[in-house]
Protein backbone atom coordinates (compact mmCIF):
# COMPACT_ATOMS: atom_id res chain seq x y z
CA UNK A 1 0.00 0.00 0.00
CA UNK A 2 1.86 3.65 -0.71
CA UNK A 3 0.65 7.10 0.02
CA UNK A 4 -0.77 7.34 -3.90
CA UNK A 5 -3.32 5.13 -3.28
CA UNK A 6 -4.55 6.82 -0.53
CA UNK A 7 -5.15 9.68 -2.16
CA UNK A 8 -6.41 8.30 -5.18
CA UNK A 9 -9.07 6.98 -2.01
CA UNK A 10 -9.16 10.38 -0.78
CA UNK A 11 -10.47 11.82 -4.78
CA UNK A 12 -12.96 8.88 -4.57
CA UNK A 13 -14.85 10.16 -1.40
CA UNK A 14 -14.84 13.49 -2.87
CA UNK A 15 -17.24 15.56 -1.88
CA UNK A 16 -17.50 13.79 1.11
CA UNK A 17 -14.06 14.41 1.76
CA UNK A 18 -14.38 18.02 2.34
CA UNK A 19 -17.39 17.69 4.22
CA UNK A 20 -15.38 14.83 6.62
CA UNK A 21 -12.57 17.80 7.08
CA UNK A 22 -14.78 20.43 7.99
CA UNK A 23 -16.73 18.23 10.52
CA UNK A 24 -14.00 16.90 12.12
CA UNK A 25 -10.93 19.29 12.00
CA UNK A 26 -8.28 19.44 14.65
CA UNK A 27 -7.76 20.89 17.83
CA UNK A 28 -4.46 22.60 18.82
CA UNK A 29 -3.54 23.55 22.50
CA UNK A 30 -0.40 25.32 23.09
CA UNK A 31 0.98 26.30 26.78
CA UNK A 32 4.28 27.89 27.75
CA UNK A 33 7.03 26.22 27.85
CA UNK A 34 5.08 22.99 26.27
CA UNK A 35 4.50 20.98 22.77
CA UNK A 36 1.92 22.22 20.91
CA UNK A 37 -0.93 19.10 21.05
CA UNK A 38 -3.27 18.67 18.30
CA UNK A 39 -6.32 16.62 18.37
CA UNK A 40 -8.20 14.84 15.34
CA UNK A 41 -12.01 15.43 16.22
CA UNK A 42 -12.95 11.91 14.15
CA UNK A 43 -15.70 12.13 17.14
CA UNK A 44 -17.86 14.59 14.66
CA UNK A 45 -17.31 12.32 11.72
CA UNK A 46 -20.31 10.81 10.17
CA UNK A 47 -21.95 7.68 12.05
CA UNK A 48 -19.60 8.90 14.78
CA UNK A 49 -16.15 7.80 14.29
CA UNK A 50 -13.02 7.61 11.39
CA UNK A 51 -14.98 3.90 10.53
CA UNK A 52 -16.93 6.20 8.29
CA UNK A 53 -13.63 6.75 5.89
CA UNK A 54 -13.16 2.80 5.20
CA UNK A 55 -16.79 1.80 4.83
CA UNK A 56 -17.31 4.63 2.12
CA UNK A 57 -13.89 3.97 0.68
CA UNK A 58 -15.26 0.02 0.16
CA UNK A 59 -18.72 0.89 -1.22
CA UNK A 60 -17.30 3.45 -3.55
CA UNK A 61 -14.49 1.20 -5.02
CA UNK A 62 -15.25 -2.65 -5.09
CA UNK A 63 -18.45 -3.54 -7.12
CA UNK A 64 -21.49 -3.74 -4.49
CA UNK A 65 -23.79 -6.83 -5.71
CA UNK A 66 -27.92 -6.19 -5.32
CA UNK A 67 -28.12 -7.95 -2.14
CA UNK A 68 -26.02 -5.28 -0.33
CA UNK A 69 -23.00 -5.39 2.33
CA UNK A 70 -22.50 -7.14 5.41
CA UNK A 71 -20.16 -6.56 8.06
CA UNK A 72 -19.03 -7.92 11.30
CA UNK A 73 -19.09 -4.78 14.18
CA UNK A 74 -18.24 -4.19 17.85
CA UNK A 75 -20.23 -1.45 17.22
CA UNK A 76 -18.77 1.72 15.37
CA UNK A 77 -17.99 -0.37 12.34
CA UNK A 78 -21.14 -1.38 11.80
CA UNK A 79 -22.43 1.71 11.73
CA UNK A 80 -19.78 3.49 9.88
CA UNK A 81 -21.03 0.48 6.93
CA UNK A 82 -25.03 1.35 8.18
CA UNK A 83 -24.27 4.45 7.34
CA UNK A 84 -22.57 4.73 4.32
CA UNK A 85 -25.12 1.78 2.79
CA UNK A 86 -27.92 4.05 3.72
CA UNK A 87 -26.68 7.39 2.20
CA UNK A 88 -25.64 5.37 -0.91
CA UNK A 89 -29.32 3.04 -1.27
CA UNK A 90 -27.97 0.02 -0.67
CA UNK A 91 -28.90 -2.99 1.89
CA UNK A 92 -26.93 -3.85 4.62
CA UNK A 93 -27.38 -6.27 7.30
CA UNK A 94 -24.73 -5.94 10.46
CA UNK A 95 -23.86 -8.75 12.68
CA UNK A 96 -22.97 -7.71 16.34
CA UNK A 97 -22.06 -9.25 19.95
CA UNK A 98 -24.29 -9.01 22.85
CA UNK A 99 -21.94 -7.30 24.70
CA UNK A 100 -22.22 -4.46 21.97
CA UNK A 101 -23.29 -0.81 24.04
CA UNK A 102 -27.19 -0.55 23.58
CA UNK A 103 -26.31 3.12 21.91
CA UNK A 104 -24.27 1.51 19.10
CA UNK A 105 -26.91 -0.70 18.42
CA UNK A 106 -29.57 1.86 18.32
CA UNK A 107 -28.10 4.00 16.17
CA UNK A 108 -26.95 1.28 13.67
CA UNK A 109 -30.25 0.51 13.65
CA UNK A 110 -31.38 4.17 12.64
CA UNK A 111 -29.30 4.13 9.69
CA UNK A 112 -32.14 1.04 8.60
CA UNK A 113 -29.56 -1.88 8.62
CA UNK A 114 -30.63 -5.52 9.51
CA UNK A 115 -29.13 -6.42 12.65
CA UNK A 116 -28.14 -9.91 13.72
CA UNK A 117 -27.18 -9.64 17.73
CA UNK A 118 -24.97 -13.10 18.17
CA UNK A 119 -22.23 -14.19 19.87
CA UNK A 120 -21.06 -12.58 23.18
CA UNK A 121 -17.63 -11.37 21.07
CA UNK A 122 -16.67 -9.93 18.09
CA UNK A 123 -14.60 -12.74 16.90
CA UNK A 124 -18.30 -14.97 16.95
CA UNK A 125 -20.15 -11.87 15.06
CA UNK A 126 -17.41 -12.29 12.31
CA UNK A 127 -17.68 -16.04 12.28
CA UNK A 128 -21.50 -16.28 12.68
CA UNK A 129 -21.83 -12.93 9.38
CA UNK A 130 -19.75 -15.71 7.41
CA UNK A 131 -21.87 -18.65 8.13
CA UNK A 132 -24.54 -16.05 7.28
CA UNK A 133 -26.65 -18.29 4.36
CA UNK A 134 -26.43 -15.28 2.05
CA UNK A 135 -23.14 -13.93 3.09
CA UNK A 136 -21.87 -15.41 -0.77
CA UNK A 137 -24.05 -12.92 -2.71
CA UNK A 138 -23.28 -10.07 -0.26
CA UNK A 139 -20.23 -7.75 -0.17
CA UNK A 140 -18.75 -8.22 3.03
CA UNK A 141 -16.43 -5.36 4.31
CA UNK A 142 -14.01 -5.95 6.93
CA UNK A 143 -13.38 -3.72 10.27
CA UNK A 144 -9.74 -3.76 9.53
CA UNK A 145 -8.35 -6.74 7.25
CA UNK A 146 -9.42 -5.31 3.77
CA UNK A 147 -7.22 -3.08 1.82
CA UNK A 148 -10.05 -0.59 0.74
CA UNK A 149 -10.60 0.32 4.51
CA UNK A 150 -7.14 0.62 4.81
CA UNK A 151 -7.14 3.04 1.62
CA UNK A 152 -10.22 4.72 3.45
CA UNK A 153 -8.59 5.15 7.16
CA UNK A 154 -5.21 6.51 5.96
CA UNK A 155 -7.30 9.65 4.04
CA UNK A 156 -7.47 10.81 7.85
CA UNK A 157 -3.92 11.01 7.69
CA UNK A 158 -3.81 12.60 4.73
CA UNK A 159 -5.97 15.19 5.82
CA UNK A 160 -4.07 15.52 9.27
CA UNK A 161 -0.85 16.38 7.60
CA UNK A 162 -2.25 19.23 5.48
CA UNK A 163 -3.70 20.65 8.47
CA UNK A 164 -1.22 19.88 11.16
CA UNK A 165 1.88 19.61 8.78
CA UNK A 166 4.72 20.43 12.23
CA UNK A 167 3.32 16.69 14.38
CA UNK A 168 7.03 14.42 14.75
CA UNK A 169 4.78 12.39 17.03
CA UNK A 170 1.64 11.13 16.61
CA UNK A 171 -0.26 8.86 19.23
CA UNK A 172 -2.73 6.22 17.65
CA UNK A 173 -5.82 4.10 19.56
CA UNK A 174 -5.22 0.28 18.49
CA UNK A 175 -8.30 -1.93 18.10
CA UNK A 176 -8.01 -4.76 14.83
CA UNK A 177 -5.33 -2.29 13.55
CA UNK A 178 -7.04 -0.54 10.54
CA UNK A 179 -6.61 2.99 11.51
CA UNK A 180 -2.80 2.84 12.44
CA UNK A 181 -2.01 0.63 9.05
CA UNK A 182 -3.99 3.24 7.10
CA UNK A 183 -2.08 6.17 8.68
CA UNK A 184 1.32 4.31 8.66
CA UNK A 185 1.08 4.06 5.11
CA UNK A 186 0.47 7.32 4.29
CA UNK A 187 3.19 9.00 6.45
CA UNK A 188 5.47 5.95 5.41
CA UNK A 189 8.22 6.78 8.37
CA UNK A 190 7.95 10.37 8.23
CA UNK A 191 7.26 10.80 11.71
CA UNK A 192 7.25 8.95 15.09
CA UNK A 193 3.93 6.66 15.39
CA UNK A 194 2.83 5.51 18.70
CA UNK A 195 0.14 3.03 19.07
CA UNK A 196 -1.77 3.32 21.93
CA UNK A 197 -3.99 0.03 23.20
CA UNK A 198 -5.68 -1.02 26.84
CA UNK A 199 -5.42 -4.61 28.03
CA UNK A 200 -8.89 -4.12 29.08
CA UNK A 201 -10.21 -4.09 25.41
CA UNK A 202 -13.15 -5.95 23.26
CA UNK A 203 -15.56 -6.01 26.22
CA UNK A 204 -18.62 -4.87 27.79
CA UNK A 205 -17.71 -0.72 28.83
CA UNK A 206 -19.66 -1.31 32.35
CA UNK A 207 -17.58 -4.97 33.02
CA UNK A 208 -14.08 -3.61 31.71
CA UNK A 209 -14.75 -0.29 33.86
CA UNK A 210 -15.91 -3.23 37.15
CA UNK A 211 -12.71 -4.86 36.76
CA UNK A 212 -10.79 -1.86 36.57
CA UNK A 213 -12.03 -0.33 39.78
CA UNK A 214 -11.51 -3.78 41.27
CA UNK A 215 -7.60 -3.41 40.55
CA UNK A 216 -7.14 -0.44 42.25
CA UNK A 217 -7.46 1.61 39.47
CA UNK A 218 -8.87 4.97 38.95
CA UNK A 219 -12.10 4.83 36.13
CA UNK A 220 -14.07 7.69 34.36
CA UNK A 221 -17.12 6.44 33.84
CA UNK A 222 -18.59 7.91 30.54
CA UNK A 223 -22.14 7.87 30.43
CA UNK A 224 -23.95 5.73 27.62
CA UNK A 225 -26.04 8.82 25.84
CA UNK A 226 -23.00 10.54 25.12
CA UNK A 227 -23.11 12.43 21.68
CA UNK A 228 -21.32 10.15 18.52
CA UNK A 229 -17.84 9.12 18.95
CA UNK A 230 -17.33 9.29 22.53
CA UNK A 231 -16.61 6.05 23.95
CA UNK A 232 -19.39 4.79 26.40
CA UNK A 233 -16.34 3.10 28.68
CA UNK A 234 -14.06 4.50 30.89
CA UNK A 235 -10.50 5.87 30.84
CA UNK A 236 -8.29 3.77 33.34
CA UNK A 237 -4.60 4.56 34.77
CA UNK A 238 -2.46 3.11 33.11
CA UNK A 239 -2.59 -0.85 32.91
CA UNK A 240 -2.01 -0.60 29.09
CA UNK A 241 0.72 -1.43 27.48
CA UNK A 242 2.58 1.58 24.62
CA UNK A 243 3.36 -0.55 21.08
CA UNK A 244 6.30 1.93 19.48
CA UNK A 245 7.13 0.77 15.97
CA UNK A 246 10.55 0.83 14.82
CA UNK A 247 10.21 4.07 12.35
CA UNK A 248 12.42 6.22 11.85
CA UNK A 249 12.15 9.93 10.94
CA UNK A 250 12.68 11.34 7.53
């Protein structure tokens, strides 16, 4: 994957592109005698996160059969593809754990998608949407392991470096690993990448924040009607771990 291809991606959500940067943005702090820190508001984005670039980016570039998409979800994927298969008049039928928040659900639900609510993980969504009896004549699109969401995540990066062109470090959430590939390849060791995941991930926002508390740490608790984007979990001290890839500056 090289930086072209993302913005060929980038031209192919066009004008949704513009629309994405103007929703979303960043955010730049600056104190005395401190970094300036810039934020990428992806919690404005359309269907309420940057899952909204790679669902478009599939449904716009690989040939979408009459029976629609299907995708696998946590929950912001599914309605990134909801979404984007509602503004574009196509089916879509999402397959979901239980443990999936109730506000995730609701709102993939708004954007008129089928939803299938199996499994208690995400791993049994995936399996159970490809057992799915008409998963063959549906386009499936992948949370993270498909090349056009890739191509669709890394047009946040290329967006992020016209309007934030000074960043030598940028910090990254890790989930499957579709946002930080995507933005990888479009900086392509230009600056330092830092990829940011909690050992308390995958699981019910209420159980993870339980277990949390129970080790002694401290938990923000957000609450579950928060507006799109923001994360109906918790933010814990950390008992993460920091993943630092080898990349060197340009």
């Amino acid at each position: 994957m090289i930086p072209g291809a993302i913005d060929n991606t980038e031209g192919l959500l066009f004008p949704l592109n513009r629309l994405m940067q103007e929703l979303c943005g960043v955010l730049t702090a600056r104190g005395a005698g401190v970094a300036a820190l810039t934020l990428t508001l992806e919690l404005h984005q359309h269907a309420g996160s940057f899952k909204a670039r790679g669902a478009f980016a599939n449904l716009l570039s690989r040939p979408v059969p009459a029976s629609g998409v299907i995708a696998a979800s946590g929950g912001n994927h599914g309605a990134a593809v909801a979404y984007a298969a509602q503004r574009l008049g196509t089916p879509a039928t999402i397959f979901v754990p239980r443990i999936s928040s109730p506000a995730k659900i609701d709102r993939i639900r708004s954007y008129g998608a089928t939803l299938e609510i199996v499994g208690e993980s995400y791993s049994e969504a995936l399996a159970a949407s490809l057992a799915w009896p008409r998963a063959a004549d549906a386009l499936a699109v992948h949370a993270f392991d498909q090349a056009e969401t890739l191509l669709g995540q890394g047009t946040l990066a290329q967006e992020l470096e016209e309007q934030a062109p000074r960043l030598e470090t940028l910090l990254v959430g890790v989930g499957g690993g579709g946002l930080i590939g995507g933005i990888a390849a479009w900086y392509a060791g230009a600056l330092r990448g830092v990829g940011v995941e909690l050992r308390l991930h995958g699981c019910d926002p209420d159980a993870a924040a339980a277990r949390a508390k129970a080790g002694g740490h401290h938990v923000v608790a957000e609450p579950a009607d928060k507006p799109h984007g923001l994360r109906e979990a918790y933010i814990a001290d950390p008992d993460g771990y920091v993943w630092v890839p080898d990349v060197p500056k340009r």
